[in-house]
N, C-alpha and C. Protein backbone atom coordinates (compact mmCIF):
# COMPACT_ATOMS: atom_id res chain seq x y z
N UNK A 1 0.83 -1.18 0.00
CA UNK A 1 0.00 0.00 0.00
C UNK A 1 0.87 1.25 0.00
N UNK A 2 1.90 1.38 0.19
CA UNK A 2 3.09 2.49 0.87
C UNK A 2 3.54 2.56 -0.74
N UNK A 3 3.75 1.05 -1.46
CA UNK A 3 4.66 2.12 -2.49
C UNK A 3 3.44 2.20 -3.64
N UNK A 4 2.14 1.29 -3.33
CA UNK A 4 1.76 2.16 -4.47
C UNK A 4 1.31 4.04 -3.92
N UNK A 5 1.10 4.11 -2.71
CA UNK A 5 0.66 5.59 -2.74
C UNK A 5 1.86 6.37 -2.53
N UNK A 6 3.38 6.03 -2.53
CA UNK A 6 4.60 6.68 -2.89
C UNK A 6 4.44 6.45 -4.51
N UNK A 7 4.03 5.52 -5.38
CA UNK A 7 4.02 5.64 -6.71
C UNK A 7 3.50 6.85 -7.39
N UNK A 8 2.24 7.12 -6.47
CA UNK A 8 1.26 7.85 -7.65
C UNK A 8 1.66 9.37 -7.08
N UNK A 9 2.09 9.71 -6.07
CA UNK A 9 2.91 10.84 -5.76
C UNK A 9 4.09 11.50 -6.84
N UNK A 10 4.43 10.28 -7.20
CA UNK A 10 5.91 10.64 -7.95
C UNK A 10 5.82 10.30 -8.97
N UNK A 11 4.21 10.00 -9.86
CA UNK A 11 3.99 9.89 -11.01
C UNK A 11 3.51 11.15 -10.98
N UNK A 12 2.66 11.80 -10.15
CA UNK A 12 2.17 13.49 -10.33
C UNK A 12 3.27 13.96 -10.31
N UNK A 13 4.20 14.08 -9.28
CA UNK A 13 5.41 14.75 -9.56
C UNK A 13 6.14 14.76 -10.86
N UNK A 14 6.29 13.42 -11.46
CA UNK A 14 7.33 13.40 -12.76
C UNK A 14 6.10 14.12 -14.05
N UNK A 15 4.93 13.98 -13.75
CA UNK A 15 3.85 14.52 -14.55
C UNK A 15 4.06 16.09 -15.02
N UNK A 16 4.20 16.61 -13.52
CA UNK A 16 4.70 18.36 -13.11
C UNK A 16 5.72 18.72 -14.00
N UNK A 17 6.51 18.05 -13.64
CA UNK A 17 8.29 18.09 -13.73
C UNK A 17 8.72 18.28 -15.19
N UNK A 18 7.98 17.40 -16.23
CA UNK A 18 8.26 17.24 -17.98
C UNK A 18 7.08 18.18 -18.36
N UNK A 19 6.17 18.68 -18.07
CA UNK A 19 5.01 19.70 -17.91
C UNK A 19 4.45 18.53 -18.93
N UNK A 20 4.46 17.53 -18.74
CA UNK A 20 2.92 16.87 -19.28
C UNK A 20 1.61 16.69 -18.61
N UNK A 21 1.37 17.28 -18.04
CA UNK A 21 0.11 18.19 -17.24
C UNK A 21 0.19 19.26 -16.64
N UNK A 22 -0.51 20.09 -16.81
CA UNK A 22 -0.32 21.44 -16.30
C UNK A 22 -1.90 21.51 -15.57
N UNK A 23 -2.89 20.88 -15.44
CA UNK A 23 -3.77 21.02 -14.62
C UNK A 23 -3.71 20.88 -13.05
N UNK A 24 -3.70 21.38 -12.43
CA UNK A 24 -3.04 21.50 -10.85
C UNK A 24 -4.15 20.63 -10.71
N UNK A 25 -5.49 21.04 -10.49
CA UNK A 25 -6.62 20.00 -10.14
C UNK A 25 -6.39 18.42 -10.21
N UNK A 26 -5.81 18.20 -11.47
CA UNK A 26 -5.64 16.49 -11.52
C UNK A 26 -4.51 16.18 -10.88
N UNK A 27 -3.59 17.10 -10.78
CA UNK A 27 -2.43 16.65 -9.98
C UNK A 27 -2.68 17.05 -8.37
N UNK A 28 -3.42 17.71 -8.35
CA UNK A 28 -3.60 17.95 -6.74
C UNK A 28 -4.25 16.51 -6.50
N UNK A 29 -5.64 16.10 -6.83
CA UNK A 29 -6.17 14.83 -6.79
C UNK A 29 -5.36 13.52 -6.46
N UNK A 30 -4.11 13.80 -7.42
CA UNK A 30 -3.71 12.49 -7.69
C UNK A 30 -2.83 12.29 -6.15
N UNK A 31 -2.31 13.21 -5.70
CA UNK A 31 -1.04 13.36 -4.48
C UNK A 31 -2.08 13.44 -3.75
N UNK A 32 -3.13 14.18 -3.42
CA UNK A 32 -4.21 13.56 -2.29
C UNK A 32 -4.15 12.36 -2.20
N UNK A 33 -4.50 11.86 -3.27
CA UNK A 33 -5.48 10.27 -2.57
C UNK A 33 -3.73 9.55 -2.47
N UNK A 34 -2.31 9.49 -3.13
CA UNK A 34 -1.47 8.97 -2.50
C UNK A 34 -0.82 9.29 -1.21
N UNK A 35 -1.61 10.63 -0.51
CA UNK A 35 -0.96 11.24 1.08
C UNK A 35 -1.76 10.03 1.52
N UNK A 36 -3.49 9.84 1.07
CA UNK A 36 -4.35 9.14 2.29
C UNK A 36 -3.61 7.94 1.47
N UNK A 37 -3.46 7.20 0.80
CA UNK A 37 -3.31 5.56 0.47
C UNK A 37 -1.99 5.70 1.91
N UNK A 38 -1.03 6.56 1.73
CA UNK A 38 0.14 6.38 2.97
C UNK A 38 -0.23 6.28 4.30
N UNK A 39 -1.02 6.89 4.10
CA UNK A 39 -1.36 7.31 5.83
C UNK A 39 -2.19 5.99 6.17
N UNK A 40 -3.10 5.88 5.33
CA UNK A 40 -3.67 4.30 5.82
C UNK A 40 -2.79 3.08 6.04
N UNK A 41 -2.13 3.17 4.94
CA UNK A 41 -0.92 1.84 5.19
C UNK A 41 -0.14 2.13 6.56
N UNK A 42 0.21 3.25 6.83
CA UNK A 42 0.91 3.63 8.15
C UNK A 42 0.30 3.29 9.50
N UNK A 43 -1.26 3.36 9.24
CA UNK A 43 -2.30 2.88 10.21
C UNK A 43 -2.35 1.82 10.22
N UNK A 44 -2.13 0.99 9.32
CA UNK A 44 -2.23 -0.17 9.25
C UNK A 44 -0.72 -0.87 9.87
N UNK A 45 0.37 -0.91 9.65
CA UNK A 45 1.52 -0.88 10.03
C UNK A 45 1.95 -0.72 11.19
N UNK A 46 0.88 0.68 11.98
CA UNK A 46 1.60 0.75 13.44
C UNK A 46 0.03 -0.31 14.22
N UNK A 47 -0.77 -0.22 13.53
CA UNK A 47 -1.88 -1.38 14.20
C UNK A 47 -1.27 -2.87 14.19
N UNK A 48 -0.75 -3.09 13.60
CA UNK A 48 0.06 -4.46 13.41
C UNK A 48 0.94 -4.92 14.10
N UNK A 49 2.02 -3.78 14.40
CA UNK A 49 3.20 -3.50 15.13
C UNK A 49 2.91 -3.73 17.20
N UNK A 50 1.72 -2.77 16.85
CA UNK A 50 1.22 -2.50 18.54
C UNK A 50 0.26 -3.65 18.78
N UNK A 51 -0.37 -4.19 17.75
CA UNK A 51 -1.15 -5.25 17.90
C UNK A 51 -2.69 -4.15 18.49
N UNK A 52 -3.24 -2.84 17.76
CA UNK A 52 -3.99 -2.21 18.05
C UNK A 52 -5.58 -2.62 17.62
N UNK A 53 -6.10 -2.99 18.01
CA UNK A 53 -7.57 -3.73 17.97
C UNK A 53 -8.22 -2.84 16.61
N UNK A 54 -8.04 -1.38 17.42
CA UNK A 54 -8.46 -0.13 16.83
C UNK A 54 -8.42 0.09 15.46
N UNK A 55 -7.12 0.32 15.60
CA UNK A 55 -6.23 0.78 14.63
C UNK A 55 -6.49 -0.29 13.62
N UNK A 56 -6.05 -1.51 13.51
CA UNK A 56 -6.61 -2.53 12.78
C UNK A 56 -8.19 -2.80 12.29
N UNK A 57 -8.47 -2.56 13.01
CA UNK A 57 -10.61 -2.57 12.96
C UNK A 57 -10.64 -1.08 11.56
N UNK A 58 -9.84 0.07 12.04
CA UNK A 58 -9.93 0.98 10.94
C UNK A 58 -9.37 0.99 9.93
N UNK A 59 -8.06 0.36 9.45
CA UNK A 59 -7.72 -0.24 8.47
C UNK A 59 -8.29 -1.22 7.60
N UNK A 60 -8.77 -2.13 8.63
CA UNK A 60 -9.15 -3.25 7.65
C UNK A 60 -10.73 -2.65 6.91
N UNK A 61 -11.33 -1.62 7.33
CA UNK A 61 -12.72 -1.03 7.01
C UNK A 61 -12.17 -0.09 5.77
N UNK A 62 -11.57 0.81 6.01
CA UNK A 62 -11.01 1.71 5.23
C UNK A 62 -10.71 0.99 3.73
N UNK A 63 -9.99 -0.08 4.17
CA UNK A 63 -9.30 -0.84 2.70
C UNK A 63 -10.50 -1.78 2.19
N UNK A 64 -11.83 -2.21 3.13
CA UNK A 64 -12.76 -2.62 2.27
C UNK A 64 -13.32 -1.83 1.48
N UNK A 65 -13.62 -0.54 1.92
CA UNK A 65 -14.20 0.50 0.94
C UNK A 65 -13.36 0.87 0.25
N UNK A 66 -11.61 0.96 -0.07
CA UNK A 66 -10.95 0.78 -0.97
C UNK A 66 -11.07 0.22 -2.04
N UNK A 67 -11.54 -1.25 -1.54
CA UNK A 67 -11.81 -2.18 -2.31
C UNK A 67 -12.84 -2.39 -3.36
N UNK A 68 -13.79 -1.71 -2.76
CA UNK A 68 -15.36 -1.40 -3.44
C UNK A 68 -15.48 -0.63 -4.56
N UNK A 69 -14.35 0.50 -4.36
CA UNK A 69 -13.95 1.62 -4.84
C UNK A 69 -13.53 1.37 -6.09
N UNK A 70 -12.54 0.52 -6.28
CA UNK A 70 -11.07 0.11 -7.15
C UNK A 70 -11.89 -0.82 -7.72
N UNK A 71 -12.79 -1.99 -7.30
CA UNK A 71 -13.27 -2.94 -7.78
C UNK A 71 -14.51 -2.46 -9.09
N UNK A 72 -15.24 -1.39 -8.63
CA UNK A 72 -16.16 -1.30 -9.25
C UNK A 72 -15.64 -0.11 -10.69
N UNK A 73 -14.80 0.80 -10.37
CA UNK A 73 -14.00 1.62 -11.41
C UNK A 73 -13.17 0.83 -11.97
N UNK A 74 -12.53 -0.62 -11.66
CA UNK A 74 -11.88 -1.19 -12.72
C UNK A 74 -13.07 -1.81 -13.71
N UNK A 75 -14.21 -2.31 -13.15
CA UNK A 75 -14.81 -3.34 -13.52
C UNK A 75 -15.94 -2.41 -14.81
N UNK A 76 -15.90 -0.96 -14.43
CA UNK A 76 -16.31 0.30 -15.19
C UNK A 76 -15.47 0.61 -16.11
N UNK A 77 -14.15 0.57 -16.35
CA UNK A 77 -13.29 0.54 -16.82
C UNK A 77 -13.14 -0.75 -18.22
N UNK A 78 -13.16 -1.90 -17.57
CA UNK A 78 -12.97 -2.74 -18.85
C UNK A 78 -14.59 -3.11 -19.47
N UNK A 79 -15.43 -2.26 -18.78
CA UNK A 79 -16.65 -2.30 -19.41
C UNK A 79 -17.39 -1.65 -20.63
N UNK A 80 -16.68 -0.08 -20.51
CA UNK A 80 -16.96 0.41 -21.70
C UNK A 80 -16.56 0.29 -23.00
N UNK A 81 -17.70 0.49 -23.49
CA UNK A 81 -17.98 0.61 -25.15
C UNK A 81 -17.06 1.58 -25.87
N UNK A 82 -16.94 1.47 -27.29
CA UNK A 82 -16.09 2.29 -27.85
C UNK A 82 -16.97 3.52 -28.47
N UNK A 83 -18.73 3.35 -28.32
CA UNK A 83 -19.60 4.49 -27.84
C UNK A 83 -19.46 5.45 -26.91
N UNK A 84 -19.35 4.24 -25.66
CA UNK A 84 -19.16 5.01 -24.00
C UNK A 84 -17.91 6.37 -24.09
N UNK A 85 -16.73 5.33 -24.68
CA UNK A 85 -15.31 5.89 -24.93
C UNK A 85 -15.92 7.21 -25.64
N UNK A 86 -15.75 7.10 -26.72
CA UNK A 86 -16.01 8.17 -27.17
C UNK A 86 -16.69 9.42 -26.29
N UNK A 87 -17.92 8.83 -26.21
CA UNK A 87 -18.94 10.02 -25.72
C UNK A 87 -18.58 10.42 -24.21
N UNK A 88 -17.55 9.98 -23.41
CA UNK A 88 -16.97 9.95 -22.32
C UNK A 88 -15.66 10.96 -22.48
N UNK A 89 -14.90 10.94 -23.76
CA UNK A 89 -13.81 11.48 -24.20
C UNK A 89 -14.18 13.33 -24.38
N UNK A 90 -15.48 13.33 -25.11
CA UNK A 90 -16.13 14.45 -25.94
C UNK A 90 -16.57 15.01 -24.71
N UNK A 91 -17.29 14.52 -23.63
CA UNK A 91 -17.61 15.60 -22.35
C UNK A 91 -16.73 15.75 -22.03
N UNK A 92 -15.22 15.11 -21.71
CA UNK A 92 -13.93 15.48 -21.00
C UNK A 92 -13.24 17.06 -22.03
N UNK A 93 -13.62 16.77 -23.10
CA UNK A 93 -12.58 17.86 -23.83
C UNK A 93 -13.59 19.10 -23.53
N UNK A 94 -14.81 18.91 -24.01
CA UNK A 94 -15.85 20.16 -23.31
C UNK A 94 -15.64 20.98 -22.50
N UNK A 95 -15.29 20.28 -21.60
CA UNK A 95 -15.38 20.78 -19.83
C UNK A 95 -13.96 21.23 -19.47
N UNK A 96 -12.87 20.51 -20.24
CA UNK A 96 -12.15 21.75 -19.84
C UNK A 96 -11.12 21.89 -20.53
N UNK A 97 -10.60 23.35 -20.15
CA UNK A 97 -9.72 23.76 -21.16
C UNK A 97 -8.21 23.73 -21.22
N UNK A 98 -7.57 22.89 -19.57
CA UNK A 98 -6.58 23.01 -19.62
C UNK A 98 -6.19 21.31 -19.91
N UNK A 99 -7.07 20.55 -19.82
CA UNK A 99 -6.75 19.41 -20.64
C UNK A 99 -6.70 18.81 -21.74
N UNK A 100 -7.41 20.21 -22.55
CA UNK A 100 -7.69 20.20 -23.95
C UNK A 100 -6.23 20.73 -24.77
N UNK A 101 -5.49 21.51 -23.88
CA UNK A 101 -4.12 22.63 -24.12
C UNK A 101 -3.40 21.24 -24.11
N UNK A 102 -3.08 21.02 -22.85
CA UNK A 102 -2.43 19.62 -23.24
C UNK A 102 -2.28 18.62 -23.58
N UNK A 103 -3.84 17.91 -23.84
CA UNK A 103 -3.59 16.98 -25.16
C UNK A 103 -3.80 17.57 -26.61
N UNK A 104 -3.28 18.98 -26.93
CA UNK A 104 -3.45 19.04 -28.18
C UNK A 104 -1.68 19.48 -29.11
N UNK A 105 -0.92 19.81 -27.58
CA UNK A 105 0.38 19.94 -27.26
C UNK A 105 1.15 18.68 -27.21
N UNK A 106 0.47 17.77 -26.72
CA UNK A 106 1.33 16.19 -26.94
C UNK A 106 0.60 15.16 -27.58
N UNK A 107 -0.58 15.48 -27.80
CA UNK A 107 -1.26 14.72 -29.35
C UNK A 107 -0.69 15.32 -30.81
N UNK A 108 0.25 16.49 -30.70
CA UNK A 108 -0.30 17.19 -31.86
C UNK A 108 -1.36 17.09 -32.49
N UNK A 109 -2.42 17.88 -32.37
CA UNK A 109 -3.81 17.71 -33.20
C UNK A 109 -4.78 18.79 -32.66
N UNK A 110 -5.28 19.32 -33.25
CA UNK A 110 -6.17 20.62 -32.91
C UNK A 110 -7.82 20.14 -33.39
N UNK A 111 -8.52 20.68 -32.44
CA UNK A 111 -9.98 20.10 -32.13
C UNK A 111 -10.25 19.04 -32.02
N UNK A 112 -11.69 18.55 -31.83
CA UNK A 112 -11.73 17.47 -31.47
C UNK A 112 -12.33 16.49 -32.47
N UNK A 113 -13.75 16.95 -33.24
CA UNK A 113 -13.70 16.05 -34.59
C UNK A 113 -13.22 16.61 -35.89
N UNK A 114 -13.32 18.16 -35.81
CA UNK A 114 -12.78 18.74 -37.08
C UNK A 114 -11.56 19.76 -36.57
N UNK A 115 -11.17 19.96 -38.08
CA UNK A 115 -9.79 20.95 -37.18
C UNK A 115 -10.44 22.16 -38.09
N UNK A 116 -10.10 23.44 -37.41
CA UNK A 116 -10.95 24.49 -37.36
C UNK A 116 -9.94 25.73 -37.28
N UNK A 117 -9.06 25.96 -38.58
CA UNK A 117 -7.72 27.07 -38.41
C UNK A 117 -8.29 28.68 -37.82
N UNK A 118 -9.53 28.59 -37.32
CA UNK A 118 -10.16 30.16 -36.73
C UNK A 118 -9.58 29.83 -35.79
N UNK A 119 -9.73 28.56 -34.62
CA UNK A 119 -9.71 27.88 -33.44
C UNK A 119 -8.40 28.44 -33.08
N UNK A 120 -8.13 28.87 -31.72
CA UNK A 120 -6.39 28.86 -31.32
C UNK A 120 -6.67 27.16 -30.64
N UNK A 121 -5.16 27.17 -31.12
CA UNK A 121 -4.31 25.81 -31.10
C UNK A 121 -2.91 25.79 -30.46
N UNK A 122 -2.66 24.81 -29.58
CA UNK A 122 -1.52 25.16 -28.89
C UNK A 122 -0.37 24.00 -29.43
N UNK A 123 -0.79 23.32 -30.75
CA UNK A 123 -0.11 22.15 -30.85
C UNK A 123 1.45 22.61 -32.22
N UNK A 124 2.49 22.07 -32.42
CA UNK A 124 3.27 22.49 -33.54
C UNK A 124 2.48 22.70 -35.22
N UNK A 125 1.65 21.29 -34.86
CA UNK A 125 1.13 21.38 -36.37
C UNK A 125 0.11 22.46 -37.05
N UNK A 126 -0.04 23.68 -35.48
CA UNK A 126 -0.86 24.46 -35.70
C UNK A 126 -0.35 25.48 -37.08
N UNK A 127 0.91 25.74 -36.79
CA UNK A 127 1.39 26.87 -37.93
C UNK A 127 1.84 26.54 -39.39
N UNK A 128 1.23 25.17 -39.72
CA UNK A 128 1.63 24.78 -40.76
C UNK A 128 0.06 24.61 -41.42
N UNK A 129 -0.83 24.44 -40.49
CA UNK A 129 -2.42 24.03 -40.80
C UNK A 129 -2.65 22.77 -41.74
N UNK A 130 -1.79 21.60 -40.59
CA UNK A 130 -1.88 20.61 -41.33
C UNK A 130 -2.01 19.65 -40.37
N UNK A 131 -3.07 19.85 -39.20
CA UNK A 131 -3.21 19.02 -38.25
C UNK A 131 -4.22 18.23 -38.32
N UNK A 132 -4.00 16.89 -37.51
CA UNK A 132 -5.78 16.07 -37.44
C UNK A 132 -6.31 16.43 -36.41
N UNK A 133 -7.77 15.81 -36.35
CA UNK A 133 -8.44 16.05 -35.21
C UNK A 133 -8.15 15.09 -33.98
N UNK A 134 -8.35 15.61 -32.91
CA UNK A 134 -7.76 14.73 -31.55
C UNK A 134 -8.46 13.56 -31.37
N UNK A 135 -9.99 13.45 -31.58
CA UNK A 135 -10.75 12.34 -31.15
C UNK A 135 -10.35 11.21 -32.04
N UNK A 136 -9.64 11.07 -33.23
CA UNK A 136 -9.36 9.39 -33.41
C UNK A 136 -8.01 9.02 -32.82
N UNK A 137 -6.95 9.96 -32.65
CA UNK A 137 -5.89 9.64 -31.65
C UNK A 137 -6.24 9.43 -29.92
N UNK A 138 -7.04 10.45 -29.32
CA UNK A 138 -7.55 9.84 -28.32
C UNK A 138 -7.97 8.43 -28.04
N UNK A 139 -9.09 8.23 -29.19
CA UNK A 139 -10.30 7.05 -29.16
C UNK A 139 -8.79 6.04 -28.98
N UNK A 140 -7.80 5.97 -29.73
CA UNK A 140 -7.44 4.97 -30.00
C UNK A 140 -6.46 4.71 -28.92
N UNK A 141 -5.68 5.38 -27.96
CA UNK A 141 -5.61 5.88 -27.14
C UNK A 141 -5.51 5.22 -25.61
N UNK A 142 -7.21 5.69 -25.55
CA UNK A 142 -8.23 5.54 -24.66
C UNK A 142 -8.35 4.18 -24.57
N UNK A 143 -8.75 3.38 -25.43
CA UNK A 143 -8.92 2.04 -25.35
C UNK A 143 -8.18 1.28 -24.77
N UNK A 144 -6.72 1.55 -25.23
CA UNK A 144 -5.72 0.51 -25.13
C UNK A 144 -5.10 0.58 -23.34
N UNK A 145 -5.78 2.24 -22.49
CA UNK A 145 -5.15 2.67 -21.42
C UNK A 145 -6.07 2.33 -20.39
N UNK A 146 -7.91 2.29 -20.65
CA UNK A 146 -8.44 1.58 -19.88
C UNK A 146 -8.26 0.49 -19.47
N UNK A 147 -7.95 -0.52 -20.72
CA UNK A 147 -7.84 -1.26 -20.78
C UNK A 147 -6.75 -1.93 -19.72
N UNK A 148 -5.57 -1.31 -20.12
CA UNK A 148 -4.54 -1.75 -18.70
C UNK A 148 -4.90 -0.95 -17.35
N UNK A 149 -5.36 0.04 -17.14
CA UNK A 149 -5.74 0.62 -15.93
C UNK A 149 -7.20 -0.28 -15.33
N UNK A 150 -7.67 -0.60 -16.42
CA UNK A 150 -8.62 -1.77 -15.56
C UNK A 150 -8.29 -3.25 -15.03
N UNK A 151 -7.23 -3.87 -16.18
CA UNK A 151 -6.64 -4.84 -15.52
C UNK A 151 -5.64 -4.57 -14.03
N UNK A 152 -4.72 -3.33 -14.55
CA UNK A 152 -4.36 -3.67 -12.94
C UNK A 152 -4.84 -3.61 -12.00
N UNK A 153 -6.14 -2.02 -11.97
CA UNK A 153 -6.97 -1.55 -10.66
C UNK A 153 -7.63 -3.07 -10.28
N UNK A 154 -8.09 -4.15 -11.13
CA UNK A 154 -8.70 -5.36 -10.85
C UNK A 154 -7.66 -6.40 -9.73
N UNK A 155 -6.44 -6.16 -10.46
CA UNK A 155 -5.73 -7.07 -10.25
C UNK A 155 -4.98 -6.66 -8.43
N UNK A 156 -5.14 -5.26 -8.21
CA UNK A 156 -4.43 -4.49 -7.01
C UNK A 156 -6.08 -4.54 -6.06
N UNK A 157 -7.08 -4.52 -6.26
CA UNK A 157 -8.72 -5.04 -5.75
C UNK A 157 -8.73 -6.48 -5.06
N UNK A 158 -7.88 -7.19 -5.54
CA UNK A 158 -8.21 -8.47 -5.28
C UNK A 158 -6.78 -8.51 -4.20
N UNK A 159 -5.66 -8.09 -4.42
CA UNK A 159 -4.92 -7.97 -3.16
C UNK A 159 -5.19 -7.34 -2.20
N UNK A 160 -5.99 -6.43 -2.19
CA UNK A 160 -6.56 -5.62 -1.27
C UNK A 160 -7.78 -5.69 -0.23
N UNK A 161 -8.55 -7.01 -1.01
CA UNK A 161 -9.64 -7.98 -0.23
C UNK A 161 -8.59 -8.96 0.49
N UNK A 162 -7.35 -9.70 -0.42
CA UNK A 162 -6.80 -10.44 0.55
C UNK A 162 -6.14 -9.88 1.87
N UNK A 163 -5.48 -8.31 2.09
CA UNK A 163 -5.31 -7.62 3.05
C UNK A 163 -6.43 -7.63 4.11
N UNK A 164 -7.72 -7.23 3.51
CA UNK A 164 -8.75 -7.28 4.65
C UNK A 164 -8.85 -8.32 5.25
N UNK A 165 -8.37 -9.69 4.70
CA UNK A 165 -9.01 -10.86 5.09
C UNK A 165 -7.84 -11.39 5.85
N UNK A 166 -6.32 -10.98 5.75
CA UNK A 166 -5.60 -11.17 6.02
C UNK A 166 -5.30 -10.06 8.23
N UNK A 167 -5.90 -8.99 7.55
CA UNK A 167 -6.21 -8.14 8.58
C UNK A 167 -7.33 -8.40 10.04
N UNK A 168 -8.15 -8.98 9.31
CA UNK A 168 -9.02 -9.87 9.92
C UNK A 168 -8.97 -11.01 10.80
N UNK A 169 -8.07 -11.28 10.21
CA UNK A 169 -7.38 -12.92 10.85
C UNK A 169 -6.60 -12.60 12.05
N UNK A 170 -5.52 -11.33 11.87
CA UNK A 170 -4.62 -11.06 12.65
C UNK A 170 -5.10 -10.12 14.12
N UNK A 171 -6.06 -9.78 13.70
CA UNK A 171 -7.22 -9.46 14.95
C UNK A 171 -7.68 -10.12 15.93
N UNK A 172 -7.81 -11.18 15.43
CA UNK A 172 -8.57 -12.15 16.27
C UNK A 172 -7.39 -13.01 16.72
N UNK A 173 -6.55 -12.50 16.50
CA UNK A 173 -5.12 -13.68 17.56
C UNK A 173 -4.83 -12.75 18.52
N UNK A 174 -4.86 -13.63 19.52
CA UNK A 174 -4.36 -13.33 20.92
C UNK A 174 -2.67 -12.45 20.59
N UNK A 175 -2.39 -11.46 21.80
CA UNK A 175 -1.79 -10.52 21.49
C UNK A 175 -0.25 -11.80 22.48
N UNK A 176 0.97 -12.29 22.01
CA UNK A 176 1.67 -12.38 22.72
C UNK A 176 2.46 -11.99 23.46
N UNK A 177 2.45 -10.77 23.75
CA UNK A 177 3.21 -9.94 24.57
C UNK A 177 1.95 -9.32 26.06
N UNK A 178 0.65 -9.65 25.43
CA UNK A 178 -0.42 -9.29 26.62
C UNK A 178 -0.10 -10.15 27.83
N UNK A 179 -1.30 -10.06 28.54
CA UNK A 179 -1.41 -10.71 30.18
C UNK A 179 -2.07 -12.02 29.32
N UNK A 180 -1.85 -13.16 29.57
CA UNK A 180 -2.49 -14.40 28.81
C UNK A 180 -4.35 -14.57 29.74
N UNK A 181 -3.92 -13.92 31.07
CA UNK A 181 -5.24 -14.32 31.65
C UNK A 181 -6.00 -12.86 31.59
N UNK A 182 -5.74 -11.76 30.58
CA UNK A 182 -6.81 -10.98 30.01
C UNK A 182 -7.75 -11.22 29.60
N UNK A 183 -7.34 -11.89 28.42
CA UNK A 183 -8.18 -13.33 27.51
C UNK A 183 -9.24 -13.95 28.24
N UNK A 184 -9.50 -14.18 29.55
CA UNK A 184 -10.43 -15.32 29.90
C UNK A 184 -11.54 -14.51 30.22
């Protein structure tokens, strides 16, 4: 749990760093949820360590709704259509404009089904006016990235039920360092 939420920290970071995102929002998001993935594993870690009833009881809850979480967005993930895709892609470019700057900067490609030389364009192929449109490089894209972001989120879901269940277990054992006649 520690290095994937040290991972996704220092994938926003290296994201920052080469300016292949410049939306603070998605990168703020992304280093949120890897501060809490740390901090839970840390809860989890010193509950383990201390043998904390607590602390463990809130971990192992926390990472089921993890689980629920990851399970049902992967399972959303390798579910959609290349309709869904699409029409999922077309509200994303809509709505905003600083993700539109940068995939049109590292897609090279200006608009989204037609290219439109009135349009400002932030991509190279703009000053030559010989660009495509973004939505069949996306579409194609898109597919191939759900696609692995749903297999792994599936595949990191199912370690993460075995944690609970694993968490679970370790609860219910007597603490060896306690009073043995607490227990009775």
């Amino acid at each position: 749990f520690q290095l994937v939420s040290l991972l996704l920290i220092g994938i926003a970071a290296w994201g920052i760093g080469f300016g292949l995102i410049s939306s603070f929002r998605v990168v703020g998001v992304v280093i949120a949820v890897g501060v809490f993935l740390f901090f839970i594993a840390l809860v989890g870690l010193i509950g383990a360590v201390k043998h904390h009833q607590v602390l463990l009881f809130f971990y192992m809850i926390i990472l089921l709704l993890d689980f629920i979480v990851q399970f049902s967005v992967s399972c959303a993930c390798l579910a959609l259509n290349k309709e869904q895709q699409s029409h999922l892609l077309e509200v994303g470019w809509n709505n905003t404009d600083s993700a539109r700057t940068d995939i049109e900067r590292n897609l090279n490609c200006c608009g989204f089904r037609v290219f439109d030389p009135n349009e400002t364009c932030f991509s190279d192929c703009f000053r030559s006016h010989q660009c495509q449109p973004c939505a069949p490089i996306m579409e194609e894209y898109s597919g191939m990235v759900l696609r692995y972001v749903g297999g792994i989120g599936l595949f990191f879901s199912f370690t993460e039920i075995l944690g609970v269940w694993l968490t679970y277990r370790y609860r219910n054992q007597k603490d060896p360092r306690a009073n043995p006649s607490a227990f009775l």
